[in-house]
Protein backbone atom coordinates (compact mmCIF):
# COMPACT_ATOMS: atom_id res chain seq x y z
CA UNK A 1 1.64 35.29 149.74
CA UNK A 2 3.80 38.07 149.13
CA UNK A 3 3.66 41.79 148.34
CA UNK A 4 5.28 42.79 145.57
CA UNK A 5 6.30 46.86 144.96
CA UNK A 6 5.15 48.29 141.99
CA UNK A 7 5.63 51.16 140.08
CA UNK A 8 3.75 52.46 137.44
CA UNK A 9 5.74 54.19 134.52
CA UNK A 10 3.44 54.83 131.39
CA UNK A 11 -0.06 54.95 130.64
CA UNK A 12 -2.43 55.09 127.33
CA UNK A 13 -5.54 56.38 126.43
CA UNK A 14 -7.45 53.58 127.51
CA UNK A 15 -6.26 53.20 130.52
CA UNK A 16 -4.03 50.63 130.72
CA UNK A 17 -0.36 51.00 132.21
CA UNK A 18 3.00 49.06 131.79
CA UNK A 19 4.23 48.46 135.05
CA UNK A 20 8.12 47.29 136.20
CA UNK A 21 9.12 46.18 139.21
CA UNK A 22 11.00 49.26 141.54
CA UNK A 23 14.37 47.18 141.39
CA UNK A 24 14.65 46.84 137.93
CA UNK A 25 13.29 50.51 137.88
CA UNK A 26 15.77 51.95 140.14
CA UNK A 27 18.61 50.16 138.56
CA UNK A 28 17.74 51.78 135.40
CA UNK A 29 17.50 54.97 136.39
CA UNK A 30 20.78 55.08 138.00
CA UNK A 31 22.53 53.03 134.81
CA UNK A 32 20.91 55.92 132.96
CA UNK A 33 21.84 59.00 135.53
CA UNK A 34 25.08 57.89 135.72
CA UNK A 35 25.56 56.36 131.81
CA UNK A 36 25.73 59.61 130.96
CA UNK A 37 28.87 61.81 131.36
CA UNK A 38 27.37 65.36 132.11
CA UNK A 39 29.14 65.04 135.28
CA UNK A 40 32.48 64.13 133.82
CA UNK A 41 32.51 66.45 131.09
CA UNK A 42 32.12 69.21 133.61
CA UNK A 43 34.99 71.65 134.99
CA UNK A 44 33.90 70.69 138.08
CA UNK A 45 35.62 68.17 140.13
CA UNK A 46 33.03 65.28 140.38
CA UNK A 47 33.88 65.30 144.03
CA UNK A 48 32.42 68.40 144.43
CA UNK A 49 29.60 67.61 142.61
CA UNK A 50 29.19 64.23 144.76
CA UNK A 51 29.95 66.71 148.02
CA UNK A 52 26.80 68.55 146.64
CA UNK A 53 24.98 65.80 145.71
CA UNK A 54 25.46 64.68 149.37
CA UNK A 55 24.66 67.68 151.42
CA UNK A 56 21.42 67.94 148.66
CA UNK A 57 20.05 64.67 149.71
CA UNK A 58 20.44 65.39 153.66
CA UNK A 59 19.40 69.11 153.26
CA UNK A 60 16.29 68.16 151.61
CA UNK A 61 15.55 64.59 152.59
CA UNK A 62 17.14 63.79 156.12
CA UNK A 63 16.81 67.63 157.76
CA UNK A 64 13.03 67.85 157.31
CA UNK A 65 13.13 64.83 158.99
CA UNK A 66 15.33 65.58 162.14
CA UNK A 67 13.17 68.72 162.71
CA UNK A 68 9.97 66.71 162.36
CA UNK A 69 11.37 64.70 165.30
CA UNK A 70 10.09 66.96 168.26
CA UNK A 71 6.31 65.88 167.31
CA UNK A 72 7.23 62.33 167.01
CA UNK A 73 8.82 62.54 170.49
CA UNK A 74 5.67 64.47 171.83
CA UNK A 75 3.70 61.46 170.26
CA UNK A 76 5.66 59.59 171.39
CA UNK A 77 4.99 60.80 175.25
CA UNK A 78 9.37 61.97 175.37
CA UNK A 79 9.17 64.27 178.05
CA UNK A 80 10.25 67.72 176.70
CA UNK A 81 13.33 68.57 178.23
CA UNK A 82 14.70 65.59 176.70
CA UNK A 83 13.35 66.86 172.82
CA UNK A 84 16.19 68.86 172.41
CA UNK A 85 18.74 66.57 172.97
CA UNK A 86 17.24 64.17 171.03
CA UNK A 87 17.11 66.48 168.03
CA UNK A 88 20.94 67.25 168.80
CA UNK A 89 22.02 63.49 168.57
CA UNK A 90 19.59 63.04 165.24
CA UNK A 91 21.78 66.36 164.02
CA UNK A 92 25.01 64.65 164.95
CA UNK A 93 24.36 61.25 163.17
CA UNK A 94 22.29 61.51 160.48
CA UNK A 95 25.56 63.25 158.25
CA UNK A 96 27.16 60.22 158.70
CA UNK A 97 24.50 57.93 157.97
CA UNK A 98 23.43 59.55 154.26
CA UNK A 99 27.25 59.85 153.40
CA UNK A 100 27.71 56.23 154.35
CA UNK A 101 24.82 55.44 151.76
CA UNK A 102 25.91 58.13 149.28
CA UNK A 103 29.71 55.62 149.37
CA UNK A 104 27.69 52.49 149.40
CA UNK A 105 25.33 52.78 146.26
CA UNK A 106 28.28 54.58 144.15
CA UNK A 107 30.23 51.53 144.72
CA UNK A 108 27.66 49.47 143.81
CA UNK A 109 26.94 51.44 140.85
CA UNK A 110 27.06 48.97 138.09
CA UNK A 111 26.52 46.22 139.90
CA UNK A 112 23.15 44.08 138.95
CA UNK A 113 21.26 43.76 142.27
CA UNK A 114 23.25 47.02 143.24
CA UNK A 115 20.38 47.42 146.19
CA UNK A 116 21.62 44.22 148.21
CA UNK A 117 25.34 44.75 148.08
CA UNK A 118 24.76 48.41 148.76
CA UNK A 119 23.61 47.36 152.08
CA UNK A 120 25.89 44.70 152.99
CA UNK A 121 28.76 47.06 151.97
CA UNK A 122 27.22 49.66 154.57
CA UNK A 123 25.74 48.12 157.14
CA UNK A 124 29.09 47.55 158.75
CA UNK A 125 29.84 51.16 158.84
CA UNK A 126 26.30 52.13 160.02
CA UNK A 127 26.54 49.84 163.06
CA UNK A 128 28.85 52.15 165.38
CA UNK A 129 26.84 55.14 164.67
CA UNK A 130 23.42 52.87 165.49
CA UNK A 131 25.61 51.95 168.78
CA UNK A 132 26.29 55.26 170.13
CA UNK A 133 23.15 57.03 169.23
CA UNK A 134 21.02 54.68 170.70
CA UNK A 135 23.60 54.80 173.90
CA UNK A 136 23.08 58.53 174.14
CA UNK A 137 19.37 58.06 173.82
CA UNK A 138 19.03 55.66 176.37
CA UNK A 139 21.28 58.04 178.39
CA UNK A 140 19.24 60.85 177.69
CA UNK A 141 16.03 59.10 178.32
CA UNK A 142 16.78 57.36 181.86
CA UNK A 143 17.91 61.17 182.93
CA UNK A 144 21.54 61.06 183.15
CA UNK A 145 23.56 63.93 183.37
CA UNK A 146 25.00 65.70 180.10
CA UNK A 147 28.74 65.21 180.65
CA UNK A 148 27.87 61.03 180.49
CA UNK A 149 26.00 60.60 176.81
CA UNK A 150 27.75 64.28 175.07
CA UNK A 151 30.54 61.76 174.48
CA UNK A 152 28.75 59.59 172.11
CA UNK A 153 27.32 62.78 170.28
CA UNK A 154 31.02 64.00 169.55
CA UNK A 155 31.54 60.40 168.45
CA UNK A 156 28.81 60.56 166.08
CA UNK A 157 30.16 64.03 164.89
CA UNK A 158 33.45 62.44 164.63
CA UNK A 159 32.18 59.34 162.26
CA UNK A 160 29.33 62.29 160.30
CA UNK A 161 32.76 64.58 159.49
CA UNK A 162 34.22 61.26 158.77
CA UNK A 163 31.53 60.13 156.59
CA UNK A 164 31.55 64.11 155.22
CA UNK A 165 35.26 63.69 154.16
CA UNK A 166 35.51 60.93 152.41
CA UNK A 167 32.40 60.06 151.23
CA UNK A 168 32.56 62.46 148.10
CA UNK A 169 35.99 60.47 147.29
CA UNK A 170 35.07 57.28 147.82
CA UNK A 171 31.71 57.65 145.75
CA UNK A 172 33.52 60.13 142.77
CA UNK A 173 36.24 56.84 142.52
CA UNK A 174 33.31 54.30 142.47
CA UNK A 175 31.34 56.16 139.88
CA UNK A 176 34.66 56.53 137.63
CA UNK A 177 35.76 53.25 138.19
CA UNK A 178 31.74 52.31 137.02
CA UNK A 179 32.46 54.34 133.71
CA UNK A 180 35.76 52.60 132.63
């Protein structure tokens, strides 16, 4: 038996409430965010806007979540001089993964099942970021020195200004390709 996700979208009086499935929810709310051309008809390049939209969703979504890390560690039982440098590798790679994301579901834009080739369009570029923070961490954790896992954490800043670069292109040229 499975579980199926939910979501409930309007209710009457009485009580009652039409429900939709979250897929076929979420795929109409970004046909309908990105249907219309607000974006386009701006003077703004819709690079910058996708630059904005980026840095908005890890500002506000991934950040709150790298500096909640510390008390998972502690939680955890992390000893504490290794919090820091956990918090520095989550700092280093998390650009790279919501930039990745941002490119993959632009692409996959006006696509039906957008969701599943989303992921299999990104999951190649999340893997090397995956690989070399969880090398650092297992660096950090076993208590080797800093000059043997800072490496992978200019790696993962390497791949985050990467992702940073090119991911406003790549999604602005998938969402206008979507349009035409």
């Amino acid at each position: 038996m499975g579980l199926r996700c939910r979501v409930c979208v309007n209710s009457n009086e009485t009580g009652s409430s039409s429900v939709i499935s979250h897929t076929k929810w979420k795929s109409e709310a970004v046909h309908f965010q990105w249907k219309s051309e607000k974006p386009f008809l701006s003077d703004t390049p819709l690079e910058i806007l996708m630059l904005a939209k980026g840095l908005a969703h890890w500002l506000g979504v991934v950040l709150p979540l790298v500096l909640a890390a510390p008390l998972a560690g502690l939680l955890l039982n992390i000893d504490t001089p290794s919090l820091l440098p956990v918090c520095l590798i989550l700092l280093a790679g998390s650009p790279a993964m919501s930039f990745l994301g941002m490119m993959g579901s632009a692409l996959a834009a006006g696509v039906s099942r957008s969701g599943l080739l989303a992921a299999l369009m990104v999951m190649p570029l999340y893997v090397p970021v995956l690989i070399f923070g969880s090398s650092a961490l297992s660096q950090i954790l076993t208590g080797a020195a800093t000059d043997e896992w800072i490496s992978a954490v200019f790696l993962l800043l390497s791949i985050g200004g990467a992702a940073l670069f090119f991911g406003p292109l790549v999604a602005a040229a998938g969402l206008r390709a979507f349009l035409k």
